[in-house]
Each structure stands twice: as C-alpha cells, then as structure tokens.
Protein backbone atom coordinates (compact mmCIF):
# COMPACT_ATOMS: atom_id res chain seq x y z
CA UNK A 1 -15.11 16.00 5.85
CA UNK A 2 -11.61 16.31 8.02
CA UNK A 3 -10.94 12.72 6.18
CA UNK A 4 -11.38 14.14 2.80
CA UNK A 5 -8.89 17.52 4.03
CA UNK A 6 -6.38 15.23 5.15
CA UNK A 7 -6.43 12.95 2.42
CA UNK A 8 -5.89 16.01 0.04
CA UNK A 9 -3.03 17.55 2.70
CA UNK A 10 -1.44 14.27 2.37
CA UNK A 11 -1.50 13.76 -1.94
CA UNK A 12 -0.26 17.54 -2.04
CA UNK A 13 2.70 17.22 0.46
CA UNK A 14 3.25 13.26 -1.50
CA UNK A 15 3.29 15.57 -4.99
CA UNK A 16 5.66 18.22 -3.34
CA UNK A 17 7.71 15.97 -1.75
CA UNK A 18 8.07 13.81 -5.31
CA UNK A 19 8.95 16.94 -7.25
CA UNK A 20 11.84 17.43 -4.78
CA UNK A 21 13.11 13.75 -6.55
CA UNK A 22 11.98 14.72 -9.74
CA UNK A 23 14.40 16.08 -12.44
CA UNK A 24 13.54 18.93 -14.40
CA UNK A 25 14.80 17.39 -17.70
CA UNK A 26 12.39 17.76 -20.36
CA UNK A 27 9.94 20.25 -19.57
CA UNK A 28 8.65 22.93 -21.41
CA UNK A 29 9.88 26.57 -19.22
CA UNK A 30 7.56 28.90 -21.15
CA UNK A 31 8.53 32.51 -21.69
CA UNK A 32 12.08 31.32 -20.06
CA UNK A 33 14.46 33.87 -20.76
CA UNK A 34 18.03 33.63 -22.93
CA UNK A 35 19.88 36.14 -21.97
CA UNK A 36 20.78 38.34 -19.02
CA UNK A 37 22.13 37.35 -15.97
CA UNK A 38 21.27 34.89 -13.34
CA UNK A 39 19.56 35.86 -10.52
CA UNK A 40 21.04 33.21 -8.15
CA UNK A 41 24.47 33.34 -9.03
CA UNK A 42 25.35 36.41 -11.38
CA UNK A 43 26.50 34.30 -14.43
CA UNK A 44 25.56 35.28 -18.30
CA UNK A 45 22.81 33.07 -19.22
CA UNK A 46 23.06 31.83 -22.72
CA UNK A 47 19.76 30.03 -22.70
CA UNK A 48 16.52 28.78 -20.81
CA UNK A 49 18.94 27.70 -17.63
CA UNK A 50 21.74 28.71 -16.05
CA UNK A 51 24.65 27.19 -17.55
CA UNK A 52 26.58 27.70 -13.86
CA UNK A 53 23.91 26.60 -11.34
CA UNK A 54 21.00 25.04 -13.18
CA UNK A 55 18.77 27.59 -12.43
CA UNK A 56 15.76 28.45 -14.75
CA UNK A 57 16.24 32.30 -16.26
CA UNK A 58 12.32 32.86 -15.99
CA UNK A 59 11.46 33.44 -12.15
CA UNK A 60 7.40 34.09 -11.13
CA UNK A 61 6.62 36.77 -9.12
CA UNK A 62 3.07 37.13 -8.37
CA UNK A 63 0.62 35.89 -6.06
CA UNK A 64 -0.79 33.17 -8.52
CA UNK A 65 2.57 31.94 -9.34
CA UNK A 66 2.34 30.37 -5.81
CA UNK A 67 -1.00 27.93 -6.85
CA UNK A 68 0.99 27.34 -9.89
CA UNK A 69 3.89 26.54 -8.02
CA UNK A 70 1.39 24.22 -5.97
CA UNK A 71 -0.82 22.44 -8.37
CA UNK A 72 3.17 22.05 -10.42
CA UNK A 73 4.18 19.76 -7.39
CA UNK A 74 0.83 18.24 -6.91
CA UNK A 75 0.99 17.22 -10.50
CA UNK A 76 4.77 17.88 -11.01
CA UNK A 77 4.86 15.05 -13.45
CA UNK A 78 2.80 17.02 -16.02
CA UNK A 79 3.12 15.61 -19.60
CA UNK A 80 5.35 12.48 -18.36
CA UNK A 81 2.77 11.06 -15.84
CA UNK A 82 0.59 10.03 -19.05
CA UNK A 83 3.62 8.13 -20.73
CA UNK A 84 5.00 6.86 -17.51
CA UNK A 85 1.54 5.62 -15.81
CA UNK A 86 0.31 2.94 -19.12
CA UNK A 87 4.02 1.49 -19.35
CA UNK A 88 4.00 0.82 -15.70
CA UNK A 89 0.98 -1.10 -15.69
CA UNK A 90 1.44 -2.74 -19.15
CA UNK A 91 4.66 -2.27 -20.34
CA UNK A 92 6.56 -2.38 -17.26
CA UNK A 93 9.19 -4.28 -18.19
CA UNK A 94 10.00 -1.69 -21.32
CA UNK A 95 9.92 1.11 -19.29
CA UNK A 96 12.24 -0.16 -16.61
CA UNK A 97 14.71 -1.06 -19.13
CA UNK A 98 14.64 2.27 -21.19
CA UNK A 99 14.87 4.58 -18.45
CA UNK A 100 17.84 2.12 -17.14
CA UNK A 101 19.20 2.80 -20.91
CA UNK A 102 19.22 6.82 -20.44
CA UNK A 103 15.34 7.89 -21.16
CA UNK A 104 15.10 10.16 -18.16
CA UNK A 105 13.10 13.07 -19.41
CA UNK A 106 10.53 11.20 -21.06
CA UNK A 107 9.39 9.14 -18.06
CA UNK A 108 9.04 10.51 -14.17
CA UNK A 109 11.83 9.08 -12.01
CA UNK A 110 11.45 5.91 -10.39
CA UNK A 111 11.78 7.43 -6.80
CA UNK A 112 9.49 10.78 -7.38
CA UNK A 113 7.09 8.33 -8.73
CA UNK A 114 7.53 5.84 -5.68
CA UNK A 115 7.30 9.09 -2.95
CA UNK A 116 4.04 10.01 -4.70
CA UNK A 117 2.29 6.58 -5.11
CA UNK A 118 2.80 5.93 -1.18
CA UNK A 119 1.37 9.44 -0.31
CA UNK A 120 -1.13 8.13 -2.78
CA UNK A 121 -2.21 4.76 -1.15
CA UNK A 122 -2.33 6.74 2.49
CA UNK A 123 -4.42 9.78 0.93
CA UNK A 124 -6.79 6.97 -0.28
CA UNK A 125 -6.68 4.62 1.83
CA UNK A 126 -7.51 7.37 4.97
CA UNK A 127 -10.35 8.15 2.88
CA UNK A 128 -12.46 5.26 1.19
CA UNK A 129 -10.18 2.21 3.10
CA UNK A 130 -8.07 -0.44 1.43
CA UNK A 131 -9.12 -2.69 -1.55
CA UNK A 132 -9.85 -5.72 0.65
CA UNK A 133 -11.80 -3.76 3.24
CA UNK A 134 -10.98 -0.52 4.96
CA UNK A 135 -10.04 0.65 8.73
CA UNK A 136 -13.72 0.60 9.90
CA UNK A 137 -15.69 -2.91 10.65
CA UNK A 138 -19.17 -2.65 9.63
CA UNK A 139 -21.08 -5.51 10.39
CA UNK A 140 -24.07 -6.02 8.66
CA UNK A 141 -27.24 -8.03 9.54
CA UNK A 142 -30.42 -8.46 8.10
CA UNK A 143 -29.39 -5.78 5.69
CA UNK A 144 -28.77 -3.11 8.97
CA UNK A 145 -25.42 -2.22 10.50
CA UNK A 146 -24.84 -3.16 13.56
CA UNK A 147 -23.21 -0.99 16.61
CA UNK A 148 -20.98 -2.41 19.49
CA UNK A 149 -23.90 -2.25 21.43
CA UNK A 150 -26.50 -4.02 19.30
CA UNK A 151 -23.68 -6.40 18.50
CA UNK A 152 -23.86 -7.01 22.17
CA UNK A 153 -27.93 -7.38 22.37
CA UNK A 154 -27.96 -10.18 19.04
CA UNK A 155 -24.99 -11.76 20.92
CA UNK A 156 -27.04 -12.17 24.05
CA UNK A 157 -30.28 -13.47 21.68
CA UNK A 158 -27.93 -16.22 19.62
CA UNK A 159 -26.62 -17.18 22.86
CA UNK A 160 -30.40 -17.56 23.80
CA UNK A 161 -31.33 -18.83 20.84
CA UNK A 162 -28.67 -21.66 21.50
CA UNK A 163 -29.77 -22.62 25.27
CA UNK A 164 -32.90 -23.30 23.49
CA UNK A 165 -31.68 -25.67 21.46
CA UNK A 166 -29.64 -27.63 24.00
CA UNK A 167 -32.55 -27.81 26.17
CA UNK A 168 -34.87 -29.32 22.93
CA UNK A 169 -31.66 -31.68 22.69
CA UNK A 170 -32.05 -32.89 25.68
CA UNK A 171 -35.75 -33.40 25.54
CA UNK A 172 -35.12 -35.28 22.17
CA UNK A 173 -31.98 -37.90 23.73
CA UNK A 174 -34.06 -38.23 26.83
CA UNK A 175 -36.53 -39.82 24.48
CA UNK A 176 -34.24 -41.65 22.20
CA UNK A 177 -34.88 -39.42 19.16
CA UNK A 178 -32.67 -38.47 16.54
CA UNK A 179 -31.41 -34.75 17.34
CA UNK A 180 -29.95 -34.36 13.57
CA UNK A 181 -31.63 -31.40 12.87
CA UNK A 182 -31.49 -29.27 16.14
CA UNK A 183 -27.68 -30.37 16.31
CA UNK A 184 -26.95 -28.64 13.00
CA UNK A 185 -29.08 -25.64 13.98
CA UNK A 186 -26.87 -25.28 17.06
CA UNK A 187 -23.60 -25.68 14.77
CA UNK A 188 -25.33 -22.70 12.82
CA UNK A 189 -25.41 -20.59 15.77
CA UNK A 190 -22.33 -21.51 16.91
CA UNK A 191 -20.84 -19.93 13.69
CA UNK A 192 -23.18 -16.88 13.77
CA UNK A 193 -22.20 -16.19 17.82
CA UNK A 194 -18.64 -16.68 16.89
CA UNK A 195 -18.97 -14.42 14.41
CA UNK A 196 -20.48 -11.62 15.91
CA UNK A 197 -17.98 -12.05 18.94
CA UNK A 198 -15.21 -11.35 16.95
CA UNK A 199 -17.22 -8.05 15.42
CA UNK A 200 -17.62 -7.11 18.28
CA UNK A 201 -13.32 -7.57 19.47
CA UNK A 202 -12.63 -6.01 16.69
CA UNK A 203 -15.40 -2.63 16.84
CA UNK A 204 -13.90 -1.96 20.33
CA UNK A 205 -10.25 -3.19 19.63
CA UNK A 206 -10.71 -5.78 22.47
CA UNK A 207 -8.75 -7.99 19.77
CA UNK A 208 -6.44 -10.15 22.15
CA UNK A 209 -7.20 -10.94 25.89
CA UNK A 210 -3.66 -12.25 27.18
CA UNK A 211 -2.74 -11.55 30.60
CA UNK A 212 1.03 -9.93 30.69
CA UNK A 213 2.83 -12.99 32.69
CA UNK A 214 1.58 -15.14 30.07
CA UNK A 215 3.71 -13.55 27.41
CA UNK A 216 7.30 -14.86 27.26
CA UNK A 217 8.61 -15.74 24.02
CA UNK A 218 12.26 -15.91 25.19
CA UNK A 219 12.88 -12.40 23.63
CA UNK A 220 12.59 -9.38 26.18
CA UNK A 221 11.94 -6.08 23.46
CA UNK A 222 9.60 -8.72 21.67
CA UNK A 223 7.95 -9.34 24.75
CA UNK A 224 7.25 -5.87 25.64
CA UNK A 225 6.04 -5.12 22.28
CA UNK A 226 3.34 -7.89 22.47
CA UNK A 227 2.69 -6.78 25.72
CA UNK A 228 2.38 -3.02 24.32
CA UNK A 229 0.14 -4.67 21.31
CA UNK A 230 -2.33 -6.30 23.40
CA UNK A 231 -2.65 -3.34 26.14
CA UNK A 232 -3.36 -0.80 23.19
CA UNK A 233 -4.06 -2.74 20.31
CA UNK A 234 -5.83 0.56 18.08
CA UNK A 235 -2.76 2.79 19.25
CA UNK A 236 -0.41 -0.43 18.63
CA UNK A 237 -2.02 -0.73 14.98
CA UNK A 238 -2.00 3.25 13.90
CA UNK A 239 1.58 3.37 15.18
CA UNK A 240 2.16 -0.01 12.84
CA UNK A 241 0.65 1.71 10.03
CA UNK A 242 2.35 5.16 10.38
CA UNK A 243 5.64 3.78 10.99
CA UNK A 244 5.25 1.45 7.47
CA UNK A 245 4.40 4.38 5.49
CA UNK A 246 7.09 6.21 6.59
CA UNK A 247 9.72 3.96 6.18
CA UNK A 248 8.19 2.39 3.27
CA UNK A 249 11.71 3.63 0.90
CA UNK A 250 13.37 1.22 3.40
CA UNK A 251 11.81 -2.17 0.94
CA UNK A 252 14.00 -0.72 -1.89
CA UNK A 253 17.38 -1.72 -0.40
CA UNK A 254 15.83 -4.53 1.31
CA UNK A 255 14.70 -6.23 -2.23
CA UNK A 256 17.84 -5.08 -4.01
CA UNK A 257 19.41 -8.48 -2.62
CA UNK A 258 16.83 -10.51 -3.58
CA UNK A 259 16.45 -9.40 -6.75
CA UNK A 260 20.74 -10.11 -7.31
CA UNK A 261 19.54 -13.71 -6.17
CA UNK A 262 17.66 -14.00 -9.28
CA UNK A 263 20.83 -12.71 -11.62
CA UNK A 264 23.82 -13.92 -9.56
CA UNK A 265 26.05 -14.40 -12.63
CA UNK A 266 24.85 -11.74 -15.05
CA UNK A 267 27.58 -9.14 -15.63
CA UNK A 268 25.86 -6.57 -17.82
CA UNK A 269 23.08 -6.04 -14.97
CA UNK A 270 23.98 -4.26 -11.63
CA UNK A 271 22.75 -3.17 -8.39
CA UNK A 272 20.93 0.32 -9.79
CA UNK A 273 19.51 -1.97 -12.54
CA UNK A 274 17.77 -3.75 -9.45
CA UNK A 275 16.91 -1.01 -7.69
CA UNK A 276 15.30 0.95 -10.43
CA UNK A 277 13.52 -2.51 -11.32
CA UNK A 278 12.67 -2.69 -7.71
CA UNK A 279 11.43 0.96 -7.25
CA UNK A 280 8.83 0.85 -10.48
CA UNK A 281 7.85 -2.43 -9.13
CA UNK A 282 6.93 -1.24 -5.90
CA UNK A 283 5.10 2.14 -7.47
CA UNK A 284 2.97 -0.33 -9.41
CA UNK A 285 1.66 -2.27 -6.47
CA UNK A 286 1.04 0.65 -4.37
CA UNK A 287 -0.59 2.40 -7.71
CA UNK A 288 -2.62 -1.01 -8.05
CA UNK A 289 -4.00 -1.01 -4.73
CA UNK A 290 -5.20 2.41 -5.38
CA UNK A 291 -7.00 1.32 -8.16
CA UNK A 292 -8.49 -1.72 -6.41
CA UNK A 293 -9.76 0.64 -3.77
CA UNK A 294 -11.17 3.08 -5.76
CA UNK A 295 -12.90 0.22 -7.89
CA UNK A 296 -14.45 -1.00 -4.49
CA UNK A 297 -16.12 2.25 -4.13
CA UNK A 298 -17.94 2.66 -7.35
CA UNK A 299 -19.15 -1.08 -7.01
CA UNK A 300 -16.67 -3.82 -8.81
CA UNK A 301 -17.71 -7.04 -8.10
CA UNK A 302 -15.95 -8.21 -4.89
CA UNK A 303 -14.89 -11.41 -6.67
CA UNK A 304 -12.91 -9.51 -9.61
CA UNK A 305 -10.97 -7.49 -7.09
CA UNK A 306 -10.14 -10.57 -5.12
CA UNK A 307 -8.93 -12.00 -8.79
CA UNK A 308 -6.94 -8.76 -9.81
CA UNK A 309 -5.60 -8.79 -6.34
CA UNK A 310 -4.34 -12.03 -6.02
CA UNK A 311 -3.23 -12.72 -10.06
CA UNK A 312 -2.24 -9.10 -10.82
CA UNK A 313 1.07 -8.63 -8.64
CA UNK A 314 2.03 -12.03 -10.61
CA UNK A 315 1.26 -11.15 -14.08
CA UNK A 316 3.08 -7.53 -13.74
CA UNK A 317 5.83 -8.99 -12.16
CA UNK A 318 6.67 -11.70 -15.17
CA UNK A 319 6.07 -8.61 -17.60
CA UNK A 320 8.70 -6.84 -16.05
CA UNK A 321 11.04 -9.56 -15.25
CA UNK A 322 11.22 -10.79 -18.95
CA UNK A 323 10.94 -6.95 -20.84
CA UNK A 324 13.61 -5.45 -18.11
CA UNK A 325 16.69 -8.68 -17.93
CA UNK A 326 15.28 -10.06 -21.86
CA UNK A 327 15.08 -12.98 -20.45
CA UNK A 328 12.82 -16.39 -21.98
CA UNK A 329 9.30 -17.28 -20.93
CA UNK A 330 10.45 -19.88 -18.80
CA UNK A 331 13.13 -17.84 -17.27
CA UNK A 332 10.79 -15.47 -16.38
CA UNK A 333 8.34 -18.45 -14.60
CA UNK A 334 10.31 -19.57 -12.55
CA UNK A 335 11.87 -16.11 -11.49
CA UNK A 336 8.63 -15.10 -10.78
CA UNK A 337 7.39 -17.57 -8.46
CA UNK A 338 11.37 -17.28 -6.99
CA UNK A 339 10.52 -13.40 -6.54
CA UNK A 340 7.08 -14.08 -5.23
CA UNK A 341 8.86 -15.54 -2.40
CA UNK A 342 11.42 -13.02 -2.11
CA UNK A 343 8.76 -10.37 -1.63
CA UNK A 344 7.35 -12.62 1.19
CA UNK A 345 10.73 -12.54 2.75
CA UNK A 346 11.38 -8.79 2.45
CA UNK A 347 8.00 -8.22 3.43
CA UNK A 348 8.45 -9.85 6.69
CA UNK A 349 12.03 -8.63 7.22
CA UNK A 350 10.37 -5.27 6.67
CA UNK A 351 7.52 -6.03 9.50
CA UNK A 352 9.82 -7.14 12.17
CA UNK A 353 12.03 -3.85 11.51
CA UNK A 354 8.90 -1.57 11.98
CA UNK A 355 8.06 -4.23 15.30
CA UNK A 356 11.69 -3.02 16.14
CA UNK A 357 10.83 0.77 15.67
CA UNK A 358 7.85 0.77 17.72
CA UNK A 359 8.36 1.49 21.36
C-alpha cells in the first residue's frame, strides 16, 4: 500500500513539475474573460490573456479549483497527450521534425514530456518493478518461493545431495566403472547450488565479498567508491538509482554531441534540432519501458518482451532518424547502428558521472 502512495506522490509531482515546462499555447481557457483589467499587473485586457504579462483574465477561486488545478498538472497535457503519445511511438520521426518546424501547441514540449515520462518510469517501476525483472529477487522452486532462509536449508541439501554423489563416484572408479551418469548428475547440482548461492547474495545484498586492501585500481575516489559499493551494496544501489533519476536531464546534453557526429556537415540542422531529436528520443524509451513493465504484469509472454526490448529501441530509432534529418534508408542503417553505439557511450559516460556523484 505505501508503494502504491508513493508511486502516485511521485506521477503527480512528475505531472506538476512537467506543466512548469509546458507552454500554455493552445488550450482551450473556458469562460476566460476579454475585458477588464489584469489582476497581476493592472493592464487593459483585450482578450483571453494579458497582452502585458501573459497572464490568463479568468482566475479560480474556490476550493475545487485547487483538484482542478491538480488533476490539470497531473494530466497538464490534456488534449495534446493523445496527438503527441501515437507520433512518438510511430511517427516519431514526423513529430520531431514538425514541432522543430514551429508546431508547438499541437504537441506537448519535448522537455515537459521528458520530466513526466521519468517520474513515470520511477512511479512504475517503485511499484510493479522494471520490464526485465523488478527490485525484489524471488526465487522460485518447485513452484514455491523461496526465503533467505530456506534458500539456505536447499543449499545445505544440494550440497548433500552432491557429497553423495562423489562418494558413489568413488565407489564406481574404485571398481573401474564408467561414472558417466553420476558425473553429469553432479554437473547438475553444481549448476542448481550455484544458482541458489547467488539467490541467496543477492536476497541479503551479500553481492561482492572483497576485502578493502584488495581494492586498488590505481584511482583513489574510484577506490573508495568500490570500497563504499561492496560495504553497503543495497544503500550503494538505491543511492545509484536515485542519483540517475535525478540527473537523468543530464543525457540530453551528453547525446547532443553524438548526435552532431552523425550530421557533421549538414548546415540546415543545428544543435536544438539534436536536442529536441534527442529529448523525444529519450521520452520514448523511458515511455517504452513503462509499457514493457506494465505488459509484464498482466502476463505478456516473457519472450515478446525480451523481443520488443531488444528490437524496439532500434526500429524507433531508424523511424526517427530518417522522418526527422529526411534522410535515405541506407542513411538511416547505418546511422542507426552508429547511434546505437553512441547511446552505449553516453550511457556509460552518464554512469561514471553518477559513480562521481556518489560519496
């Protein structure tokens, strides 16, 4: 239950904090006012805003103007979120290049969408896990889930199991008979102990055993964060994970580089055409994993998730590479497996900055 309030905390400060990015271009301001005077700064209005300051003429007053105000940010991209949302995913490369053109109050800004798809992905993921498995390790055997401590009781029967079958071993080369069979059954529970063991590291975060002198990479701060990693490795992780969603905004000027790689000597394209490419890219793949989750909870086969996972990011980035530049199919290719790599590289430039954040 506190899962499910802070998962809904977290999509209604992500909606609030997206409206703060979003432009009001566009919408509808019903029962708005023409005339009169502003109430923030005095001048004449002449229409639904303030010609002076921007501000609306039609100001709420009552108590349910507040929920409004609320369930405004959570959804603050009303009407646009259902033109913006199907281009992303199968249009992307349209949309990128018509709100690059000037279409700004038709679709939801890049960044308002981008705030709101990583409060998104942490709302969701808090809640049902990731799309490739969530925060929890359940291990299951026999069709029964297994706790640290029964992990530790069928951990001490394989290992049982196993003496068993070194001692019939034995028996059988003592007599100069062929010990095929009871050698692959010991390779089987070889695989099943090693197996649980790790379960087991990873249920009670015992992940790494290194002893502190051993650590010495040649790089003090790296040192001590290895050191810090294996010490605590559950408060090392939720710090990793906090710290990534917080400065997730920092991949948009780290891809904006890598993206110029791809159109060194175009003239008519420039950095804000990258970022804005870069921004709607990185809404969709956030946006997808949501998806992917949520389809792990209501039962799609593991194997089509694993498929969408792995071929999706691919496919949507080739869509948006050849509708957003207009380039050719093969310019696209091989762009795509160029920014493929790329993301690798700003993903891991990315990692070792958080590393660096960390104390």
């Amino acid at each position: 239950m506190t899962g499910g309030f802070e998962a809904a905390a977290d999509l209604a400060t992500g909606g609030l904090v997206g409206r703060a990015f979003e432009p009001h271009a566009g919408e509808a301001m019903h029962g708005a006012h023409g005339s009169g005077l502003c109430l923030n700064c005095g001048t004449a209005l002449k229409g639904e805003f303030c010609h002076e300051c921007g501000q609306t003429g039609h100001i709420h007053r009552t108590l349910a103007s507040i929920g409004h105000d609320l369930l405004h940010g959570v959804w603050h991209f009303e009407g646009k979120i259902w033109t913006t949302l199907p281009m992303l995913f199968t249009r992307p490369g349209q949309l990128t290049r018509r709100y690059i053109a000037g279409e700004r109050a038709r679709f939801v800004s890049p960044l308002a969408l981008f705030l709101f798809s990583v409060f998104l992905m942490v709302a969701t993921f808090e809640t049902i896990g990731g799309p490739m498995g969530g925060d929890n390790v359940n291990v299951n055997r026999n069709g029964s889930k297994l706790t640290p401590p029964e992990l530790v009781k069928e951990l001490n029967e394989q290992k049982s199991v196993r003496a068993k079958l070194v001692a019939m071993r034995d028996v059988l080369r003592a007599k100069k008979a062929d010990t095929e069979k009871v050698d692959d059954k010991i390779k089987s529970v070889d695989k099943d102990i090693d197996g649980l063991q790790t379960a087991y590291d990873l249920t009670t975060g015992n992940v790494i055993n290194i002893k502190k002198s051993e650590i010495n990479t040649g790089i003090p701060s790296l040192d001590k964060r290895i050191a810090y990693a294996v010490k605590e490795p559950k408060l090392f992780l939720y710090k990793l994970q906090s710290s990534a969603y917080k400065y997730s905004w920092a991949l948009i000027p780290i891809s904006i580089p890598f993206i110029w790689l791809l159109f060194p000597f175009r003239r008519d394209v420039g950095p804000y055409d990258h970022a804005i490419f870069a921004i709607y890219s990185l809404s969709a793949m956030t946006m997808g994993a949501v998806l992917l989750s949520v389809g792990k909870v209501i039962g799609l086969p593991a194997g089509m998730i694993a498929t969408i996972f792995t071929f999706g990011p691919p496919l949507h980035m080739y869509k948006q590479l050849r509708g957003a530049y207009g380039i050719s199919r093969f310019g696209a290719v091989w762009r795509t497996f160029a920014l493929l790599f790329f993301s690798a590289a700003a993903g891991i430039i990315f990692f070792i900055a958080i590393l660096g954040i960390i104390a």
